[in-house]
Protein backbone atom coordinates (compact mmCIF):
# COMPACT_ATOMS: atom_id res chain seq x y z
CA UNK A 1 42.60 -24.08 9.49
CA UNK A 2 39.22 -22.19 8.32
CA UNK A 3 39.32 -20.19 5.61
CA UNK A 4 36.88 -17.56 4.59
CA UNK A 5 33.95 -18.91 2.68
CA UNK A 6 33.58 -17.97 -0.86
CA UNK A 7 31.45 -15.46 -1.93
CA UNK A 8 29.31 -17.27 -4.44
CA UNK A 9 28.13 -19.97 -1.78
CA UNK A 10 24.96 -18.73 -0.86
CA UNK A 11 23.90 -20.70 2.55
CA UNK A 12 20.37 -22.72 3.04
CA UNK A 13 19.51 -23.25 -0.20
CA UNK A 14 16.96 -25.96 0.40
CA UNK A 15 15.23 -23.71 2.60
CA UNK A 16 15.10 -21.07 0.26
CA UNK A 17 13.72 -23.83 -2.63
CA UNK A 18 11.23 -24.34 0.15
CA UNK A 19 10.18 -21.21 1.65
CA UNK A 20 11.21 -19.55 -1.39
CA UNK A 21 9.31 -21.80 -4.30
CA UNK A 22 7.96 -24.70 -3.31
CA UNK A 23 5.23 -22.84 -0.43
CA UNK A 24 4.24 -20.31 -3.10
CA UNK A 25 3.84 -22.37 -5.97
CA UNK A 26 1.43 -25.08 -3.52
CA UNK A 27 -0.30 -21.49 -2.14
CA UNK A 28 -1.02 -20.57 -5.79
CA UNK A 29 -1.92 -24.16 -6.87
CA UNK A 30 -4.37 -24.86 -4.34
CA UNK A 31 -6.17 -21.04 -4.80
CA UNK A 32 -6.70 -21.47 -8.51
CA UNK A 33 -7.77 -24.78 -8.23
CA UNK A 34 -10.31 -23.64 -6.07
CA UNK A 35 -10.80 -20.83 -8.13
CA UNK A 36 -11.55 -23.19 -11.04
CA UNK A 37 -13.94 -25.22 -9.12
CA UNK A 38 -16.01 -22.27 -8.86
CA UNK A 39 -16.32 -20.90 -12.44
CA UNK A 40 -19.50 -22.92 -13.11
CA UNK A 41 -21.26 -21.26 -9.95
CA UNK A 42 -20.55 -17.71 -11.00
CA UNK A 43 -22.75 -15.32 -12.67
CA UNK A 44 -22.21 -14.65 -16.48
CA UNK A 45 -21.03 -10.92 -15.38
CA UNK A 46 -18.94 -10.73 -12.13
CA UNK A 47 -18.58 -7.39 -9.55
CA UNK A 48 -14.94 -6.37 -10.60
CA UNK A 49 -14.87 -3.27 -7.83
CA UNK A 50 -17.14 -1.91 -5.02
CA UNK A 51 -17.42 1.93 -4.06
CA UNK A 52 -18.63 3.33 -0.82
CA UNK A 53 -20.13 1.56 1.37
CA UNK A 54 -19.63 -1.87 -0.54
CA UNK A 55 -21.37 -1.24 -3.34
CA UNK A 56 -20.68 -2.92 -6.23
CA UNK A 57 -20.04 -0.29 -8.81
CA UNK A 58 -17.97 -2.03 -11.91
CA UNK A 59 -18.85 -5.08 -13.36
CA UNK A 60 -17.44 -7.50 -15.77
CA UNK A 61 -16.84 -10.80 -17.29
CA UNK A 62 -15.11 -13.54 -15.20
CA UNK A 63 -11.37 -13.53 -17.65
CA UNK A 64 -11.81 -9.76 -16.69
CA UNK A 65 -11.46 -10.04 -13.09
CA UNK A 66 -8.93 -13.23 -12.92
CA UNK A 67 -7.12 -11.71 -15.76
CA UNK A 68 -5.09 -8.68 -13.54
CA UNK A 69 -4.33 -11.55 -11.05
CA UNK A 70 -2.65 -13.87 -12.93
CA UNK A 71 -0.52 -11.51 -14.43
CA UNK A 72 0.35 -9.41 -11.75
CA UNK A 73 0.63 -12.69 -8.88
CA UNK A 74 2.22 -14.41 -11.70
CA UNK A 75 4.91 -12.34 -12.37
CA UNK A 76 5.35 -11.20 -8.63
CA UNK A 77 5.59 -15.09 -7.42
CA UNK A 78 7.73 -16.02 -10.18
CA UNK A 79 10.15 -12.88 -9.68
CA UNK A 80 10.92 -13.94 -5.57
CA UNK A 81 11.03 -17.36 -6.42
CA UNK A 82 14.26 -16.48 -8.62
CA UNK A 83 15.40 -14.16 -6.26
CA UNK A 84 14.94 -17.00 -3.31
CA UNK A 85 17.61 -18.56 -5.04
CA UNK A 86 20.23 -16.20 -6.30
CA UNK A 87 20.42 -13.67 -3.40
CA UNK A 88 20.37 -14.10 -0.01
CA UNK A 89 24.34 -14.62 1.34
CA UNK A 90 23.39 -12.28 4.59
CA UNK A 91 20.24 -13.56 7.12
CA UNK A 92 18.88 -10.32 6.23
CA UNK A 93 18.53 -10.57 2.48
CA UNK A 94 17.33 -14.12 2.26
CA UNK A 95 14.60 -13.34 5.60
CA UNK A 96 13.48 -10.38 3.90
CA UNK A 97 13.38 -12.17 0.24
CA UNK A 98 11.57 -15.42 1.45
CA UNK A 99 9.55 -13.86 3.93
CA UNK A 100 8.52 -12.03 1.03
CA UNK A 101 7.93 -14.82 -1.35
CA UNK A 102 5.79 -16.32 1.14
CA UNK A 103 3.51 -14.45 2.16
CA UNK A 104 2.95 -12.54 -1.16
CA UNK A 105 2.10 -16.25 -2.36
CA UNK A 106 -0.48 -15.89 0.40
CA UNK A 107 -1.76 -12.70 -0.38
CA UNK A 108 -2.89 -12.78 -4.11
CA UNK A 109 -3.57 -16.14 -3.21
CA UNK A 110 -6.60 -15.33 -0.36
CA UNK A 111 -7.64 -11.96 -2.60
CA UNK A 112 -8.25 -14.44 -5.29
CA UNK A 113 -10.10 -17.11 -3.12
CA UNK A 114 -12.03 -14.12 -1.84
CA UNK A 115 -13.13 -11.70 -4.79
CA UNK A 116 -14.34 -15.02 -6.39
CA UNK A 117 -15.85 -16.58 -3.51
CA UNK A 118 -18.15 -14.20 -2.57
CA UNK A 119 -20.00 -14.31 -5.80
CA UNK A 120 -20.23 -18.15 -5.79
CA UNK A 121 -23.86 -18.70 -6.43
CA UNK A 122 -24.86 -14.95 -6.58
CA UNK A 123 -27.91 -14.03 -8.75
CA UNK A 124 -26.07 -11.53 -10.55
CA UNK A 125 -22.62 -9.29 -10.23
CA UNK A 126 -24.62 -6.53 -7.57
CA UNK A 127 -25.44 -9.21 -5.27
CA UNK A 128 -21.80 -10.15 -4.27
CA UNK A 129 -20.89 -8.89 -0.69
CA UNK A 130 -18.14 -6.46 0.02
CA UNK A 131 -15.01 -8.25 0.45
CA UNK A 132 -13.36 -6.16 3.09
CA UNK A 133 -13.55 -8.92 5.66
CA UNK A 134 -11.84 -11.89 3.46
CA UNK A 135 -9.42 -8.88 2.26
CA UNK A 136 -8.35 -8.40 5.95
CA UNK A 137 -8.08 -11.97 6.61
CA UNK A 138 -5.54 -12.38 3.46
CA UNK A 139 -3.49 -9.49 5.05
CA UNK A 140 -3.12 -10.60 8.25
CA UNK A 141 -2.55 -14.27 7.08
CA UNK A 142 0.15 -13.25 4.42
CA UNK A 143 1.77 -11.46 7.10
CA UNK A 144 1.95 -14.25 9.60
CA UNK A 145 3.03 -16.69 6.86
CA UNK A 146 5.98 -14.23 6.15
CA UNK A 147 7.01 -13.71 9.50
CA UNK A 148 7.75 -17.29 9.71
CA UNK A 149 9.05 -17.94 6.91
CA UNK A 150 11.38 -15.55 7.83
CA UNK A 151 12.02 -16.71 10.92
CA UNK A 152 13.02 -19.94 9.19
CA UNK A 153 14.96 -18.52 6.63
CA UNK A 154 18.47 -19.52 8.48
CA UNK A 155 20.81 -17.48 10.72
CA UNK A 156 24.06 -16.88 9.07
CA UNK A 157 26.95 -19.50 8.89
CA UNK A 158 29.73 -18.88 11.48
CA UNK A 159 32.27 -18.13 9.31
CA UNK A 160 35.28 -16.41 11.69
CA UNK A 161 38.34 -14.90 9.82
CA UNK A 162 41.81 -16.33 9.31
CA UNK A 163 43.75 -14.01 7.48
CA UNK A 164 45.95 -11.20 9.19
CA UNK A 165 43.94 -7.12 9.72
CA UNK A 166 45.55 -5.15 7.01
CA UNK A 167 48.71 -3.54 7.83
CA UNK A 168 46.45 0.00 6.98
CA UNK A 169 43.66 -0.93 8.85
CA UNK A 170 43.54 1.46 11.41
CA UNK A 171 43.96 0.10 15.38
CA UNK A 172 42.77 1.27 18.53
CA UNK A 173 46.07 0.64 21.23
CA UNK A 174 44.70 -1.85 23.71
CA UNK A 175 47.08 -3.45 26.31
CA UNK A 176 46.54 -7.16 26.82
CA UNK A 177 44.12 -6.60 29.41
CA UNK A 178 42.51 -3.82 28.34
CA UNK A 179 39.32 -3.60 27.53
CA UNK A 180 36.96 -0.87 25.62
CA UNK A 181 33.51 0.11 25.00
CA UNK A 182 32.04 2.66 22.37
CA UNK A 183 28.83 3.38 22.06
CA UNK A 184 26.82 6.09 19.87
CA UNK A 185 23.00 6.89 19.45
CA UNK A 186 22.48 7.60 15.89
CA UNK A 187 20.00 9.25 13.96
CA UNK A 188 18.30 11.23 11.13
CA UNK A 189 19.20 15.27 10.74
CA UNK A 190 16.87 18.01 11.86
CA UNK A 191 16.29 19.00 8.58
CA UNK A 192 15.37 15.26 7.82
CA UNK A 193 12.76 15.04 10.78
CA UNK A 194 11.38 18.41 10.38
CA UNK A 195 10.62 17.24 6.48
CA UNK A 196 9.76 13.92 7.90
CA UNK A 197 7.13 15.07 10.55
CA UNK A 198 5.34 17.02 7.48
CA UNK A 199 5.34 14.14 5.43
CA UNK A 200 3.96 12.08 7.98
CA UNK A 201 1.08 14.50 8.74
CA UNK A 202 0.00 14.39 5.14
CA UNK A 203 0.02 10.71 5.35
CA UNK A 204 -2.07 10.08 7.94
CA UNK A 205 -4.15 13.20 6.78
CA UNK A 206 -4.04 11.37 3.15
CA UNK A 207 -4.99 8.04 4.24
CA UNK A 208 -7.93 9.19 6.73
CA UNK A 209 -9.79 10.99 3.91
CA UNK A 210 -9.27 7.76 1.34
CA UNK A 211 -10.73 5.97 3.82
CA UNK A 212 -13.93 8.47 4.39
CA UNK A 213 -14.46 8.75 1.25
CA UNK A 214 -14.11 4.93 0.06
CA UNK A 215 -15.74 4.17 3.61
CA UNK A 216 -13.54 1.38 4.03
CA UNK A 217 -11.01 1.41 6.82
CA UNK A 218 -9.70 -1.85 5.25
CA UNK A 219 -7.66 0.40 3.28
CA UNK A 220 -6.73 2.75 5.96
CA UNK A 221 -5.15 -0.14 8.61
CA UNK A 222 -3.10 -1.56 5.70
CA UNK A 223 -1.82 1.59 5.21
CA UNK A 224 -1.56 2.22 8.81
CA UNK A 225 0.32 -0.75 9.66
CA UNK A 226 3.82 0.43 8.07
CA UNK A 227 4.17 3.31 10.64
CA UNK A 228 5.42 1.48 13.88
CA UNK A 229 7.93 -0.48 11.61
CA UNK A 230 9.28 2.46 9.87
CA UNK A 231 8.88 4.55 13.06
CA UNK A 232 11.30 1.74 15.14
CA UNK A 233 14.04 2.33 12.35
CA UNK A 234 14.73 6.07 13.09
CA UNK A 235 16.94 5.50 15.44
CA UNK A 236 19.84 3.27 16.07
CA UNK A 237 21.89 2.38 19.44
CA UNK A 238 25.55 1.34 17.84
CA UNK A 239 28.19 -0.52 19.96
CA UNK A 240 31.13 -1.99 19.37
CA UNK A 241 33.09 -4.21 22.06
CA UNK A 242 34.88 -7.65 22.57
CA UNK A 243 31.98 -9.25 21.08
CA UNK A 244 31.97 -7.07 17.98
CA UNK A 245 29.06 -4.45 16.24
CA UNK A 246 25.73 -4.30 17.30
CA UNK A 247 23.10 -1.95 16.15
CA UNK A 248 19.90 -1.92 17.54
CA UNK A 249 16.19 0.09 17.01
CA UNK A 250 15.23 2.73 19.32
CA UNK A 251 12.77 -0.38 20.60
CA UNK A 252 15.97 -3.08 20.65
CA UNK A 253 14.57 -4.20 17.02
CA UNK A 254 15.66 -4.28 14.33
CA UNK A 255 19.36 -6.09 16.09
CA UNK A 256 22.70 -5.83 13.06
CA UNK A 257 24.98 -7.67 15.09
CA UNK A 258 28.47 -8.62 12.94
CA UNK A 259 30.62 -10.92 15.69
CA UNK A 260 34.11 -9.51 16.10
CA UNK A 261 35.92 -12.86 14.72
CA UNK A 262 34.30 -11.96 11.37
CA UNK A 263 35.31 -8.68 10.80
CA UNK A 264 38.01 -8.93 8.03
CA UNK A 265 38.56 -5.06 8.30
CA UNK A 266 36.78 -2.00 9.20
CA UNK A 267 36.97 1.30 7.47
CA UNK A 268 35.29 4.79 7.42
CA UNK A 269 33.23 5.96 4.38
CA UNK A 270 30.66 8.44 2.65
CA UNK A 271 27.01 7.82 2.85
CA UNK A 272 24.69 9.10 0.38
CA UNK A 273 21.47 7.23 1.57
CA UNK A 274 19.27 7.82 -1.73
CA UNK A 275 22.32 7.12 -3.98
CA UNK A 276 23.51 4.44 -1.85
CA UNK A 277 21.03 2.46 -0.89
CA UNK A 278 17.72 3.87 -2.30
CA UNK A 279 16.67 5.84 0.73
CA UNK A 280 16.79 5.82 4.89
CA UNK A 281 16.61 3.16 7.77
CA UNK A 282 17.84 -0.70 7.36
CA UNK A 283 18.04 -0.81 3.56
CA UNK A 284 19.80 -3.72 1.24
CA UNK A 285 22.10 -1.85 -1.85
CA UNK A 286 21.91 -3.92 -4.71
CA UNK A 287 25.47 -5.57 -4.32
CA UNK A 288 23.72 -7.28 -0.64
CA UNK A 289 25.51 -4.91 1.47
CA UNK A 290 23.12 -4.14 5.02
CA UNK A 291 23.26 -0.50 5.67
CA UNK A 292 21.92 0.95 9.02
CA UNK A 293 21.44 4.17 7.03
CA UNK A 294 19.78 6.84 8.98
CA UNK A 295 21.39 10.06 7.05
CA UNK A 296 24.07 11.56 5.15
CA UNK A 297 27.64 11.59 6.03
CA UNK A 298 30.03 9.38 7.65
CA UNK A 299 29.83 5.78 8.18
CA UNK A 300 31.25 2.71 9.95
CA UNK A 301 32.17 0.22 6.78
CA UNK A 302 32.47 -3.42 8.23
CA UNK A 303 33.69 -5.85 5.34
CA UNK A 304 32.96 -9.30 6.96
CA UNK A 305 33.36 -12.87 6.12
CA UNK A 306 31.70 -14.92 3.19
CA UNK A 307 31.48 -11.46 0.82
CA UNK A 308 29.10 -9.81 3.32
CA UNK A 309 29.52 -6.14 4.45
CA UNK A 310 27.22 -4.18 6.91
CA UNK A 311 27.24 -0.29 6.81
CA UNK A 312 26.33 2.22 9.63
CA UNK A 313 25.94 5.98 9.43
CA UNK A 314 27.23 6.97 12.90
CA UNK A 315 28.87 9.85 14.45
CA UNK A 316 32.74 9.39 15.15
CA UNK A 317 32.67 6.40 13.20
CA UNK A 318 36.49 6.36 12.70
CA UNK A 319 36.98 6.14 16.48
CA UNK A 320 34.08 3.15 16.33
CA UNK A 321 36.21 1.31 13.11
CA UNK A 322 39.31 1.70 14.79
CA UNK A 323 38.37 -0.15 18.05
CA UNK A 324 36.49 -2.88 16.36
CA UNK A 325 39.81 -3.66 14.44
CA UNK A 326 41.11 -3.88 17.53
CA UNK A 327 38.68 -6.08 18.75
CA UNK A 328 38.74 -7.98 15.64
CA UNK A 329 42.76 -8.85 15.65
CA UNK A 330 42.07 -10.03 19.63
CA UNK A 331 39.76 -12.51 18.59
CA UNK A 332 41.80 -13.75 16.22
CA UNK A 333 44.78 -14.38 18.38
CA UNK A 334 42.47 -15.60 21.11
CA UNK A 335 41.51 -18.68 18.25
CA UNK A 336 45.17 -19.51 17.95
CA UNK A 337 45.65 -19.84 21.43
CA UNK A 338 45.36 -23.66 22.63
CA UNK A 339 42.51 -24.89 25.05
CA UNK A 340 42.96 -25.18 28.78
């Protein structure tokens, strides 16, 4: 018979001492060994920062300009590489954390390659080019590198429950052929999107002038390119039926889906996004419990196989906790029955 998996075995570890540390420390290798193939070409003083219109308008000595990004990628790669291996028991935690690792190994790795390479050879530090286009490049190349390593990170383990509901757990009353469907569109207060909608004005607002007055719109499309992902996060389709919980983005992404023979109980409970989990949408608490967390108030509390728990602020959640109980004890019986 299966038992529940313990907490402290955290699954795919050799793909997070892959994804996790071996690709960043090979990305960071290979861009300062580059890096250090280039020193002799440089000019004695180096372009450290460019104003408007790609002007160079700070310059400085070489250990000036590699200094900041050795100790700030060095830190930042050496941070997700430990995390890559001590977090990372949900498919959320360890996509997000080596998707992360990744692709931040990528990014400091091409701004290096490209603040340096453009002044390979250069007559003197107000020669160099603007590096906007290399900049871009990095982005979009760190981001594709952490989207698949992400995508490689590992599903979760099928792990179904063995153990008996609680007695307490609370039960909707299904006959033995019954079957039942709940399903609840969730989503931030009025208050919330009133204050939102302002705040989003003086982004945009914010972000246009930075990038009028820097005239770089390098700046502004980074900036720009967080808006449709935390846009699709607003909202939240939640269901809960034979197969289990599902909660899905206004745009079917984001997908939480916890299957019904994993549920070791639901229960109702309090929400304080901020306190909780550090603010609104799909957010991680510290402990690795998944929160669809959209406001304040109520919330479906799903404790679920292998230590994991997924949390979702939702209207008549103790309606939506009861049923999956109930869906949760039928899948257990239907294990025990025998095939044929």
């Amino acid at each position: 018979m299966t038992t529940l998996a313990s907490p402290s075995a955290l699954p795919h570890r050799r793909r997070a001492w892959l994804l996790g540390v071996a690709v960043p420390l090979a990305v960071t290798t290979l861009a300062w060994t580059l890096v250090i193939s280039w020193l002799p070409r440089l000019p004695r003083y180096v372009a450290l920062h460019w104003g408007p219109g790609g002007i160079v308008d700070r310059v400085g000595s070489v250990a000036e300009l590699l200094r900041t990004t050795a100790i700030v990628g060095g830190i930042t790669v050496a941070v997700l590489a430990v995390l890559s291996l001590t977090v990372g028991r949900t498919a959320l935690t360890r996509r997000t954390v080596l998707g992360l690792a990744a692709g931040t190994a990528v990014l400091f790795g091409g701004m290096l390659v490209t603040v340096v390479g453009i002044q390979v050879d250069a007559p003197d530090a107000t020669a160099a080019a603007p590096p906007d286009l290399g900049l871009t490049v990095s982005v979009v190349a760190a981001v594709l590198v952490g989207i698949a390593a992400g995508a490689l990170a590992g599903p979760d383990p099928e792990l179904p429950a063995t153990e008996p509901l609680p007695a307490s757990a609370p039960r909707t009353p299904l006959a033995a052929n019954e079957r039942a469907v709940w399903i609840r569109t969730t989503g931030p207060s009025a208050a919330l999107v009133h204050w939102g909608g302002v705040l989003l004005a003086v982004y945009i607002g914010l972000v246009a002038w930075t990038a009028v007055v820097a005239q770089s719109w390098f700046v502004a499309a980074v900036m720009f390119a967080v808006l449709p992902v935390v846009l699709t996060m607003l909202v939240w389709q939640v269901r809960v039926d034979t197969t289990g919980i599902t909660a899905r983005g206004a745009l079917g992404w984001p997908r939480r889906h916890v299957p019904a023979s994993e549920v070791v109980v639901a229960r109702t409970r309090q929400v304080s996004p901020f306190n909780d989990f550090g603010g609104w949408g799909l957010r991680v608490a510290p402990d690795g419990t998944v929160g669809v967390v959209v406001r304040a108030g109520v919330a479906v509390d799903v404790e679920r196989t292998g230590g994991r728990r997924l949390v979702v602020t939702v209207d008549d959640a103790p309606t939506g906790a009861a049923l999956l109980n109930a869906c949760a004890e039928r899948a257990r019986h239907a294990e025990d029955l025998p095939p044929g």
